[in-house]
C-alpha atoms as a PDB file:
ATOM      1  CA  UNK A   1      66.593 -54.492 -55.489  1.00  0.00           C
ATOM      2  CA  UNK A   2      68.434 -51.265 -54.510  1.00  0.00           C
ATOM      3  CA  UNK A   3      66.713 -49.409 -56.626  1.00  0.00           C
ATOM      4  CA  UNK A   4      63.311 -50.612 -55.646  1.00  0.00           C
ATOM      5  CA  UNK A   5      64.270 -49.664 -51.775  1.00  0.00           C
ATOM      6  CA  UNK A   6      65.132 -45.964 -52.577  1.00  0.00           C
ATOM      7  CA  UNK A   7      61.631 -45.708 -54.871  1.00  0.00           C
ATOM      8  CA  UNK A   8      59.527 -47.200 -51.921  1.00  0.00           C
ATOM      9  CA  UNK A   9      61.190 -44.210 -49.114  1.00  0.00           C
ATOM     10  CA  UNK A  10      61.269 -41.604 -51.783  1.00  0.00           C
ATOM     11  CA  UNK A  11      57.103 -42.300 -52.095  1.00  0.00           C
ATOM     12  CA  UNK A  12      56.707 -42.911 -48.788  1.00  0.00           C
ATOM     13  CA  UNK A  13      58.888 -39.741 -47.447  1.00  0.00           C
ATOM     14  CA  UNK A  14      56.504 -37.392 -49.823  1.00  0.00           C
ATOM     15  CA  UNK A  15      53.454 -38.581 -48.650  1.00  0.00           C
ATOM     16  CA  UNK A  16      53.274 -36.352 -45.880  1.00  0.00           C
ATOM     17  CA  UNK A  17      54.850 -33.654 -47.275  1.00  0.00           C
ATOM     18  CA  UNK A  18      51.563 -33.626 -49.739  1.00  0.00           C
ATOM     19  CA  UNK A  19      49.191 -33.942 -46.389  1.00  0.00           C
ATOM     20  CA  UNK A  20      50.941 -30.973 -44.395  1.00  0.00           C
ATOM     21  CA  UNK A  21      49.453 -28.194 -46.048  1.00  0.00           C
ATOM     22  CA  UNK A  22      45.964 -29.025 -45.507  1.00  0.00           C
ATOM     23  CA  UNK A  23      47.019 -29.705 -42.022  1.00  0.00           C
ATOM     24  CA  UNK A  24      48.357 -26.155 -42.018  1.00  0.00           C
ATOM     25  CA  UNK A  25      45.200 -24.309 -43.705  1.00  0.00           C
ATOM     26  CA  UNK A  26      42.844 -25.758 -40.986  1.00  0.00           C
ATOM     27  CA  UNK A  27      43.453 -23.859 -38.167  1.00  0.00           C
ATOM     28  CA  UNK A  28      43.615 -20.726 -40.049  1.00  0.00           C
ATOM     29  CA  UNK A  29      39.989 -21.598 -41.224  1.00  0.00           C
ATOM     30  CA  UNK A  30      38.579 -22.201 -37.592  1.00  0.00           C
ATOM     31  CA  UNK A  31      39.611 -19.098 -36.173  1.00  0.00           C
ATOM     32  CA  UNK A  32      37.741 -16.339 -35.006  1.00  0.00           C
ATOM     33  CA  UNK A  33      36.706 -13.248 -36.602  1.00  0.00           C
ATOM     34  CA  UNK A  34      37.956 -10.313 -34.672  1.00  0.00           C
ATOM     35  CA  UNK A  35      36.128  -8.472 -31.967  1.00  0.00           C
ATOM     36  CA  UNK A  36      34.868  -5.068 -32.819  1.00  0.00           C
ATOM     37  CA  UNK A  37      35.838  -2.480 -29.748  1.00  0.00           C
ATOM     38  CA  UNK A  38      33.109  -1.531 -27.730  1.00  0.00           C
ATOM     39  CA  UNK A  39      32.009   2.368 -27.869  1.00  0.00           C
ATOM     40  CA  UNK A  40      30.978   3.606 -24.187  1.00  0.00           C
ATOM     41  CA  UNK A  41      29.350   6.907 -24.742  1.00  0.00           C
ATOM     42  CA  UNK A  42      30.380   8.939 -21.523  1.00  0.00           C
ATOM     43  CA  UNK A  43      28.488   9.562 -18.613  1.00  0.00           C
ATOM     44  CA  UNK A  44      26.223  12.637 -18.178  1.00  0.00           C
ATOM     45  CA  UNK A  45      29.108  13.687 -15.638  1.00  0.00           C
ATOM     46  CA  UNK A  46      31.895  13.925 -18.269  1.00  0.00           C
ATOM     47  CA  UNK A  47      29.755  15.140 -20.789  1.00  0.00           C
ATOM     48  CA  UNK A  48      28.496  17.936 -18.750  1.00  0.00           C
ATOM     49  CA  UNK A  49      32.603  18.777 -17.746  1.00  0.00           C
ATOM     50  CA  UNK A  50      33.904  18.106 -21.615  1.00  0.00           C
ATOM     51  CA  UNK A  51      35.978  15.353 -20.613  1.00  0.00           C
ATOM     52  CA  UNK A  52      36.629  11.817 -21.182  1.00  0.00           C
ATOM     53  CA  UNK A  53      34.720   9.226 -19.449  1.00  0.00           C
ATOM     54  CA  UNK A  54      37.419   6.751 -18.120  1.00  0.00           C
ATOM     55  CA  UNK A  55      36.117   2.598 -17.626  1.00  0.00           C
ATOM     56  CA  UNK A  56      36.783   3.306 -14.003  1.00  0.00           C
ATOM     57  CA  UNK A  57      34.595   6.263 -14.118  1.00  0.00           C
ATOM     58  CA  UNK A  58      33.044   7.086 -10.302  1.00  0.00           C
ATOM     59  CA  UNK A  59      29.983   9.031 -11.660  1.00  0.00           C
ATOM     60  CA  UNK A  60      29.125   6.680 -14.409  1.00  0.00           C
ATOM     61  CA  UNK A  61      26.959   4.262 -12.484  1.00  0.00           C
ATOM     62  CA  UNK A  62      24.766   6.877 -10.958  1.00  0.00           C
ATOM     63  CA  UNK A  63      24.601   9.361 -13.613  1.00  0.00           C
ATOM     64  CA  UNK A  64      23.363   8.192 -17.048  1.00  0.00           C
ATOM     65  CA  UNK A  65      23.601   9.802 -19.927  1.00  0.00           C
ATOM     66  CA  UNK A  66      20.000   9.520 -20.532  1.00  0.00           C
ATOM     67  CA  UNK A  67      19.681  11.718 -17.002  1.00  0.00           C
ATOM     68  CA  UNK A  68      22.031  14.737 -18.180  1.00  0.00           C
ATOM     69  CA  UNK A  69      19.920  17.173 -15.175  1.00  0.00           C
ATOM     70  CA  UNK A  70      20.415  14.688 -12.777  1.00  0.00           C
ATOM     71  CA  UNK A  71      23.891  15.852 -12.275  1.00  0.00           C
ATOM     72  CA  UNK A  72      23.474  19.271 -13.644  1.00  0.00           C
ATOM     73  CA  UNK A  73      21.405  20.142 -10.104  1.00  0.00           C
ATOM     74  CA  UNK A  74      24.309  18.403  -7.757  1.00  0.00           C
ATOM     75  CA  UNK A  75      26.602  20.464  -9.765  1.00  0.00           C
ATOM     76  CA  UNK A  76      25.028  23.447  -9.337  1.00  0.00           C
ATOM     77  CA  UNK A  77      24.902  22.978  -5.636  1.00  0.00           C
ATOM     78  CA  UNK A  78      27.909  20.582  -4.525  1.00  0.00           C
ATOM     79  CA  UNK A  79      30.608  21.036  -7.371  1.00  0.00           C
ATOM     80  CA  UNK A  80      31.673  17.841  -9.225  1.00  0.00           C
ATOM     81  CA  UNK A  81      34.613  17.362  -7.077  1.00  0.00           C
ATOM     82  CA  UNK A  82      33.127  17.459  -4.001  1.00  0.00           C
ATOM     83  CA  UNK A  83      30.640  14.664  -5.065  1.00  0.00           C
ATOM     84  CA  UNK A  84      33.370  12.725  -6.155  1.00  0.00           C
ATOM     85  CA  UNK A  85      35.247  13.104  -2.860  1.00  0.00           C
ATOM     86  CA  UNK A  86      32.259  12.217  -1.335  1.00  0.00           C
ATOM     87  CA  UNK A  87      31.345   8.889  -3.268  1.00  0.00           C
ATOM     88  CA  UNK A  88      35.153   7.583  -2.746  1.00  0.00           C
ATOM     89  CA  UNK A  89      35.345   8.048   0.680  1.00  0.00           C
ATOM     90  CA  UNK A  90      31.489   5.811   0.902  1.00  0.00           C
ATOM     91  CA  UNK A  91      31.230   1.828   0.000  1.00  0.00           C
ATOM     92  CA  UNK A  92      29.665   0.957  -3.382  1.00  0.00           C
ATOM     93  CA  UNK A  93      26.301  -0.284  -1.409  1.00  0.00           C
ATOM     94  CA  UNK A  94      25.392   3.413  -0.087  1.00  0.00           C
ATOM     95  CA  UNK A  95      26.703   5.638  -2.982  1.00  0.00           C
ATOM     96  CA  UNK A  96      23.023   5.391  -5.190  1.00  0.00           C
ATOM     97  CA  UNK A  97      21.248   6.224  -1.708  1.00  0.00           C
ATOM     98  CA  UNK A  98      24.181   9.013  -1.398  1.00  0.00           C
ATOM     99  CA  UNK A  99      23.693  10.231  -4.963  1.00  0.00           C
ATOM    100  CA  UNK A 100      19.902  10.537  -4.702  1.00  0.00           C
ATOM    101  CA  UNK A 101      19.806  12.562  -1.361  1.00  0.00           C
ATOM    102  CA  UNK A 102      22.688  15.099  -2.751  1.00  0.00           C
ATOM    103  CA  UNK A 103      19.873  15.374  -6.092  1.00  0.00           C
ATOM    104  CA  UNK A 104      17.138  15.540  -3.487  1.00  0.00           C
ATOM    105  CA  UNK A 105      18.691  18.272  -1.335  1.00  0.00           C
ATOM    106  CA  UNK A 106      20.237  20.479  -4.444  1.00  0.00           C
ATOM    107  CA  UNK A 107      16.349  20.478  -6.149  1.00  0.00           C
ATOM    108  CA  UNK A 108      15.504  22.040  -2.353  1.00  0.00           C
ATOM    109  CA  UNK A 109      18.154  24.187  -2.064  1.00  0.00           C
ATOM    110  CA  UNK A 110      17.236  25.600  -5.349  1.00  0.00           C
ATOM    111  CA  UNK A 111      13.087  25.933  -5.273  1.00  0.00           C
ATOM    112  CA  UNK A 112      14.412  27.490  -1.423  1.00  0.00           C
ATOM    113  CA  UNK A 113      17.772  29.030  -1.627  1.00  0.00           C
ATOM    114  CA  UNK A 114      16.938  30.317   2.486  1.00  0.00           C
ATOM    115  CA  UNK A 115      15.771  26.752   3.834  1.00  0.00           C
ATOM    116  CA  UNK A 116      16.637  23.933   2.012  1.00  0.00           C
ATOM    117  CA  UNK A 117      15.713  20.831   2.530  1.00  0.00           C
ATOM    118  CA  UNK A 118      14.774  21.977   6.168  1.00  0.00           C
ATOM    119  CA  UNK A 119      12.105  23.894   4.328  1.00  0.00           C
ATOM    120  CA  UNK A 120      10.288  20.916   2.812  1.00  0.00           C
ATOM    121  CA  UNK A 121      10.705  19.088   6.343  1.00  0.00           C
ATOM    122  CA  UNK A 122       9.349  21.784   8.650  1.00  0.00           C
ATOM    123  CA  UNK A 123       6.133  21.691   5.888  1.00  0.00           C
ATOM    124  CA  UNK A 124       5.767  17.926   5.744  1.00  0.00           C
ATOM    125  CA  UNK A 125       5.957  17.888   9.573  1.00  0.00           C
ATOM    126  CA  UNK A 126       3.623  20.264   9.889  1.00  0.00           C
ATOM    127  CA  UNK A 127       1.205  18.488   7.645  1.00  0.00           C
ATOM    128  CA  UNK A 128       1.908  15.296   9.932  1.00  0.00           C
ATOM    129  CA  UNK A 129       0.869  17.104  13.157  1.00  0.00           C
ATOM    130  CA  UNK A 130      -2.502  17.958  11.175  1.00  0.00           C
ATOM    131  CA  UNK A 131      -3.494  14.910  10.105  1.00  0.00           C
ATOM    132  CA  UNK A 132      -2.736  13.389  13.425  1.00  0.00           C
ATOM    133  CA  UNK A 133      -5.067  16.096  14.639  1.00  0.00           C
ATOM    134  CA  UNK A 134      -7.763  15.226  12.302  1.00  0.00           C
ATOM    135  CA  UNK A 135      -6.934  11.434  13.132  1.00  0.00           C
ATOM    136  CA  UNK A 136      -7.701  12.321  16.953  1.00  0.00           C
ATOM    137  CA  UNK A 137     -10.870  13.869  15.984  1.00  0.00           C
ATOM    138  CA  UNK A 138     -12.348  11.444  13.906  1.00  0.00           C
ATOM    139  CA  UNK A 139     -11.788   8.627  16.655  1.00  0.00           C
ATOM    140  CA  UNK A 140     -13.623  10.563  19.355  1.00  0.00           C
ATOM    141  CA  UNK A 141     -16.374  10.691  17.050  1.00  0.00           C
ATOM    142  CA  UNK A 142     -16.196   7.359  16.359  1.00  0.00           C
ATOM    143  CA  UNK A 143     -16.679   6.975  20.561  1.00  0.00           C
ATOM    144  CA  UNK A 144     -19.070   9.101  20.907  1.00  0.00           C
ATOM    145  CA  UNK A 145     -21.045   7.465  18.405  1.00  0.00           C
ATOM    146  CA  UNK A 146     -20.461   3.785  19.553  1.00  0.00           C
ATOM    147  CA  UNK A 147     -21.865   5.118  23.428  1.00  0.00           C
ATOM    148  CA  UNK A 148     -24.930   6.566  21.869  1.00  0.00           C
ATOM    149  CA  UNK A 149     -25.208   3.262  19.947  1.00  0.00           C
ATOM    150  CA  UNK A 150     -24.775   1.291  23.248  1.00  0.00           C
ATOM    151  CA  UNK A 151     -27.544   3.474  24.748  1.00  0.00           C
ATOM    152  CA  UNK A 152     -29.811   3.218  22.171  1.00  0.00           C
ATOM    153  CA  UNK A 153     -29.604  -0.520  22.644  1.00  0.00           C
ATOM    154  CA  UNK A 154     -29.831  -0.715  25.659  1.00  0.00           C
ATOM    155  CA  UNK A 155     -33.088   1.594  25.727  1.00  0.00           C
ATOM    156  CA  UNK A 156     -34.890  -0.813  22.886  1.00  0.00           C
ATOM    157  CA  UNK A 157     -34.011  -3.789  25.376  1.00  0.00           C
ATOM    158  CA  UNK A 158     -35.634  -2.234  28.470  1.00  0.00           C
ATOM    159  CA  UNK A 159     -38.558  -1.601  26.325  1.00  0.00           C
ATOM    160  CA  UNK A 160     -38.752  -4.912  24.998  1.00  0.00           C
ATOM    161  CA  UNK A 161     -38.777  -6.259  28.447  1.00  0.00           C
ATOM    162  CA  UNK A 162     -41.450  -3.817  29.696  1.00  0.00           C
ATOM    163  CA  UNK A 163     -43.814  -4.330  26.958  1.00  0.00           C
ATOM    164  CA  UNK A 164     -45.446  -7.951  27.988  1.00  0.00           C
ATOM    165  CA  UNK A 165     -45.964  -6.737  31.623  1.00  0.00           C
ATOM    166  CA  UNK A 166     -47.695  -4.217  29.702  1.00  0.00           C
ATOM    167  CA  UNK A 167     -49.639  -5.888  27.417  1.00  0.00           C
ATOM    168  CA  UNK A 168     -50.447  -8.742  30.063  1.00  0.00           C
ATOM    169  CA  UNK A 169     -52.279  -5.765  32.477  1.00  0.00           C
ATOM    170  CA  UNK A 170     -54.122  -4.268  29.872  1.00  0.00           C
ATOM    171  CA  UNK A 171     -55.524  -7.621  29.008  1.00  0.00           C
ATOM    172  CA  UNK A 172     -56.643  -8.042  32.762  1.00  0.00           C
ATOM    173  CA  UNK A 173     -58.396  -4.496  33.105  1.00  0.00           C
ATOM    174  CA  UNK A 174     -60.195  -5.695  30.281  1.00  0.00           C
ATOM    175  CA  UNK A 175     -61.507  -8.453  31.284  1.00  0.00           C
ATOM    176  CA  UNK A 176     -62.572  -6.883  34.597  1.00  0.00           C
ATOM    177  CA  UNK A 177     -65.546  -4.546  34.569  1.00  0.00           C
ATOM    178  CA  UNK A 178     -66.090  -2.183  37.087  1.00  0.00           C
ATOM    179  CA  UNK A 179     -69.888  -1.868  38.729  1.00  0.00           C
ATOM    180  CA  UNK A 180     -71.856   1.046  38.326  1.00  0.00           C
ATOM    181  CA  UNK A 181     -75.320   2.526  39.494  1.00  0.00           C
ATOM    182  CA  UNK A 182     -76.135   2.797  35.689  1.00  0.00           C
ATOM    183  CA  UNK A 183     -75.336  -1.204  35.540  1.00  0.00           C
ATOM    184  CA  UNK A 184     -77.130  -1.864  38.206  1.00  0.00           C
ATOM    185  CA  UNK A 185     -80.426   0.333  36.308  1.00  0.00           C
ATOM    186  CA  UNK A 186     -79.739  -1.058  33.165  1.00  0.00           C
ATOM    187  CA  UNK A 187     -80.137  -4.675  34.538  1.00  0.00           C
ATOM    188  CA  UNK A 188     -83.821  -6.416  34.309  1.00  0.00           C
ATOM    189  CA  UNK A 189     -83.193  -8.373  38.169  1.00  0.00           C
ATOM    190  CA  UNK A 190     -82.871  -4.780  39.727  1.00  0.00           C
ATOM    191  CA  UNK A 191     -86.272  -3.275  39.015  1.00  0.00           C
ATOM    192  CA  UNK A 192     -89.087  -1.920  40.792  1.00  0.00           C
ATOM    193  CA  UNK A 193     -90.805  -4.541  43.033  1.00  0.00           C
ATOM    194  CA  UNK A 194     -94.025  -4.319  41.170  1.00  0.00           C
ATOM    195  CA  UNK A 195     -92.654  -4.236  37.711  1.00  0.00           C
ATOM    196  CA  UNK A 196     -89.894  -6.835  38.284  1.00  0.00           C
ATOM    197  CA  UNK A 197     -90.765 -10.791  37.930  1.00  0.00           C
ATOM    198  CA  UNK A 198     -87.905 -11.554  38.998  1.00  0.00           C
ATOM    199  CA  UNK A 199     -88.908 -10.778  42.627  1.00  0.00           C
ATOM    200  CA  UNK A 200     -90.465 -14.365  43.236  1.00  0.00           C
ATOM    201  CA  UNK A 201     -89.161 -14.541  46.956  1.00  0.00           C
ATOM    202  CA  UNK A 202     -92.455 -12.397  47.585  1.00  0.00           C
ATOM    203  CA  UNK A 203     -94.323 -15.228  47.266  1.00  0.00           C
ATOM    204  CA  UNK A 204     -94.170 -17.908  49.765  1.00  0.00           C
ATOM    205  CA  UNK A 205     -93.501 -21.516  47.971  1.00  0.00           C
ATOM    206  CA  UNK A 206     -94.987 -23.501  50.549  1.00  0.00           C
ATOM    207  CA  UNK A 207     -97.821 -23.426  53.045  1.00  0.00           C
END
């Protein structure tokens, strides 16, 4: 019966000895391939200055590498540490507006190396006063032609309301004919008294 007791634990003490490498392999099966690192090609900044583009970089955001004379004209004009100075000491919401007027004001300093940007502003100014000018003009015309449409209208009116007075007098000087002497001839009643029958008050009716 001894014997019998050792074979039952020996069997049942190696049964999970048997299960523990599968229960070992599975997790190893289930994991994750590795992640691949992530190439960032550098900003037109650092490529432009032959250096490396950090994660952190300040120009990267604003200056592509697809838009390499984006910066090239800032740098030209400003120096790439003074636009970095400048875009640290700003908050993230007004550096793109920052970046684009720097651009903005290096392409004018360039096309006008004497003016500037003041250049461009005096000449878009001046464009301003003449189109207000032309503005002005073309609404006094537009008066002038709505009073000369008012008067027009009022002149039809008046003659509207003139013309059956008109019309209504002509009708009555028609109608009425004037006596003449050469009426007078013309008609039978006004002949001579021996020539005219109609005379029959020369003969008495009674006796």
């Amino acid at each position: 019966m001894e014997c019998s007791d050792t074979n039952t634990n020996s069997t049942t003490s190696s049964t999970p000895l048997s299960g523990s490498p599968s229960s070992s392999s599975s997790p190893s099966s289930s994991s994750p391939p590795p992640t691949l690192p992530i190439v960032i090609s550098p900003c037109a900044a650092c490529k432009i200055l032959r250096r490396r583009c950090a994660e952190k970089c300040v120009l990267a955001p604003y200056f592509p590498p697809t838009e390499p004379a984006k910066f090239t004209i800032a740098h030209r004009v400003f120096g790439a540490s003074n636009i970095i100075k400048f875009l640290q000491e700003l908050p993230e919401s007004q550096r793109a507006d920052a970046v684009s007027s720097m651009v903005y004001e290096a392409g004018a300093r360039i096309r006008d190396p004497v003016y500037g940007c003041a250049g461009a502003i005096c000449q878009l100014q001046k464009q301003v006063n003449e189109l207000q000018a032309q503005l002005a003009k073309a609404q006094a015309e537009l008066v002038n032609m709505q009073c000369q449409q008012a008067n027009l209208v009022a002149l039809i009116c008046m003659e509207m309301s003139q013309s059956p007075q008109a019309t209504v007098q002509q009708s009555l000087e028609s109608n009425f004919i004037p006596s003449t002497p050469n009426n007078y001839q013309n008609n039978p009643c006004f002949l001579n008294e021996d020539n005219n029958p109609c005379l029959l008050w020369d003969h008495p009716v009674w006796t």
